[in-house]
Protein backbone atom coordinates (compact mmCIF):
# COMPACT_ATOMS: atom_id res chain seq x y z
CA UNK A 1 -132.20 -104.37 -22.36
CA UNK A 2 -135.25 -103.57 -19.84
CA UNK A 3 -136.46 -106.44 -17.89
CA UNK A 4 -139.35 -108.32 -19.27
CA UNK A 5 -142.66 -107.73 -18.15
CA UNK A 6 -144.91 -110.58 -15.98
CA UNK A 7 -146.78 -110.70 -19.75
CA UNK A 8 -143.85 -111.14 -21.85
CA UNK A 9 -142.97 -113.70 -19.05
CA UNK A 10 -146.04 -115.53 -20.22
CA UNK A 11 -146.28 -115.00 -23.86
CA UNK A 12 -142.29 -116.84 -23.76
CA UNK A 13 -143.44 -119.63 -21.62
CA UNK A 14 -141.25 -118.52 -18.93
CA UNK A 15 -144.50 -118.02 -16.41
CA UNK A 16 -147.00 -120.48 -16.42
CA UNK A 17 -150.93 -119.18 -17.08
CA UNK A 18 -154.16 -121.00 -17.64
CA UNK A 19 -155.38 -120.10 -21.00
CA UNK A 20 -158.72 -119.38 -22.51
CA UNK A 21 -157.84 -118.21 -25.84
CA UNK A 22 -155.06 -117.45 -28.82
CA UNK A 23 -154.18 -116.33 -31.83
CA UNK A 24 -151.65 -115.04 -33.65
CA UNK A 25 -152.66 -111.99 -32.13
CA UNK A 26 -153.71 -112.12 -28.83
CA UNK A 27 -153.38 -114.81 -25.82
CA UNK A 28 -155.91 -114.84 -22.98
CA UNK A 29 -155.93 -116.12 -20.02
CA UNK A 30 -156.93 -116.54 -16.05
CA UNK A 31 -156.26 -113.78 -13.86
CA UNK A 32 -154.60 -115.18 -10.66
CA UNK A 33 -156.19 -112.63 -8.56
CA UNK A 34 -159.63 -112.48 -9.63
CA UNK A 35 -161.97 -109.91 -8.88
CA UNK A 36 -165.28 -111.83 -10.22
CA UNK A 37 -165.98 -115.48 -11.02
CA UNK A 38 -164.49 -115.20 -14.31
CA UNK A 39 -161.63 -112.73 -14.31
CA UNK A 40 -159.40 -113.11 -17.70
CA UNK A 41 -156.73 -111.07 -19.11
CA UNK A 42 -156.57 -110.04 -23.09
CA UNK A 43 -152.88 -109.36 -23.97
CA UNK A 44 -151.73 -108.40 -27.07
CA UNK A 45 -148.92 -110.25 -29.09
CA UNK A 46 -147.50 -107.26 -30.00
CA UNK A 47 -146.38 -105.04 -27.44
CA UNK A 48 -148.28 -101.73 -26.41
CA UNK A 49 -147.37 -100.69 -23.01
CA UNK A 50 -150.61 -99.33 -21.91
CA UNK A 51 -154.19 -98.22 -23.26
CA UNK A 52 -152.96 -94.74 -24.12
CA UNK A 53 -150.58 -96.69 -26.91
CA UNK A 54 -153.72 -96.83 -28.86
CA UNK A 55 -154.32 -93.51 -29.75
CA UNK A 56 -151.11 -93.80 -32.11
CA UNK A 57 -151.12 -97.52 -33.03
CA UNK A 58 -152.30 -98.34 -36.67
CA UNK A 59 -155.91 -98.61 -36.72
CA UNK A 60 -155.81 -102.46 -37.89
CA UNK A 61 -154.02 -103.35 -34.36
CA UNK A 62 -156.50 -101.67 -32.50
CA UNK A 63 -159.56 -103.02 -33.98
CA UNK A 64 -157.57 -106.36 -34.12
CA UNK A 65 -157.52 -106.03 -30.48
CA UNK A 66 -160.84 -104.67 -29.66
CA UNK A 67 -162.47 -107.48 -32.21
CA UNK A 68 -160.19 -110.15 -30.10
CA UNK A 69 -161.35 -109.09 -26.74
CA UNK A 70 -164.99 -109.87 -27.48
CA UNK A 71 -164.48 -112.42 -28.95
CA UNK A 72 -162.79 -113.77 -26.42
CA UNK A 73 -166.06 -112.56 -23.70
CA UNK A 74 -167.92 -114.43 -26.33
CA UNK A 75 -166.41 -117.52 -25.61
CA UNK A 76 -166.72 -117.52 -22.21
CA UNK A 77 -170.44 -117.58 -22.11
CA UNK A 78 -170.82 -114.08 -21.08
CA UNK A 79 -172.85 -111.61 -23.53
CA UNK A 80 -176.37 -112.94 -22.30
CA UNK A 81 -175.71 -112.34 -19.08
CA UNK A 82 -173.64 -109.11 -19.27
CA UNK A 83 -169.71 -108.44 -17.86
CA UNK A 84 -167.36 -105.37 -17.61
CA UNK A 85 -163.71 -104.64 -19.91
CA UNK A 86 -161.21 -102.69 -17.76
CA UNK A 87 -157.86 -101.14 -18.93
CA UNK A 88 -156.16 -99.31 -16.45
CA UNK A 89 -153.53 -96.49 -17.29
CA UNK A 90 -150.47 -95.07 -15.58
CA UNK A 91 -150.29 -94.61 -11.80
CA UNK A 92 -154.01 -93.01 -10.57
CA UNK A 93 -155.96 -96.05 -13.10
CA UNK A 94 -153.75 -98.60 -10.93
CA UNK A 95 -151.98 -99.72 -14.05
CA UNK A 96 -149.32 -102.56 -12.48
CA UNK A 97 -148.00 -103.83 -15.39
CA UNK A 98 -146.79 -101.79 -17.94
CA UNK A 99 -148.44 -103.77 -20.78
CA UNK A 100 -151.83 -103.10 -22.48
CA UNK A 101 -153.84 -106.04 -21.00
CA UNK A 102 -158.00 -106.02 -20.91
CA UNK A 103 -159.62 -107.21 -17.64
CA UNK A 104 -163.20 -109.25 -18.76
CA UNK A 105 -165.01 -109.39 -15.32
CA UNK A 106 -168.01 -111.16 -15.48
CA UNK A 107 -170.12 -114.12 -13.92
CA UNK A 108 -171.92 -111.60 -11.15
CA UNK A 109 -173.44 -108.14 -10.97
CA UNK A 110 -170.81 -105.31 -11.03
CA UNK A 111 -171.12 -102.29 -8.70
CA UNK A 112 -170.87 -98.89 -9.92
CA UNK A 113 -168.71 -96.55 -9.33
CA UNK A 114 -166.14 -98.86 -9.87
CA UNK A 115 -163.93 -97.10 -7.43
């Protein structure tokens, strides 16, 4: 059996995280590295391992997802003001955990180019 990722760590309770949001299909929750004042991570229950996973997943799990994710920006306060979704795939997009997770950075002006 592979090892469990740092998000299925979470999801089982095994890892302790500071929650924002869930559902029966997504949790979110605090990144604990953030990279803007608000900085949460949108996981789905089901596992994907990365954005790519999408292209073949059924098209009610990824609007599901999608749907989920702003709502979840929604909820923090941050459509009047703006903020940025990230997913990052395989090795050059930095991808660490091999898990389909959205980044919502928001609270301050984002640069562009990201980087």
């Amino acid at each position: 059996m592979p090892e469990k990722t740092i998000f299925e760590k979470i999801l089982d309770g095994e890892i302790p995280s500071e929650s924002v949001f869930e559902d029966e299909n997504v949790y979110a929750f605090r990144d604990v590295n953030p990279q803007a004042p608000v900085h949460v991570l949108v996981i789905p229950k089901s596992k994907l391992t990365g954005f790519a996973d999408l292209a073949t997943a059924d098209l009610v799990t990824v609007g599901r997802f999608m749907q989920e994710v702003a709502r979840v920006a929604g909820k923090l306060g941050l459509e009047e003001e703006g903020y940025r979704i990230v997913f990052n795939q395989g090795k050059n997009g930095q991808q660490t955990v091999a898990y389909l997770h959205a980044h919502i950075l928001g609270g301050r002006r984002m640069s562009w180019p990201p980087g």
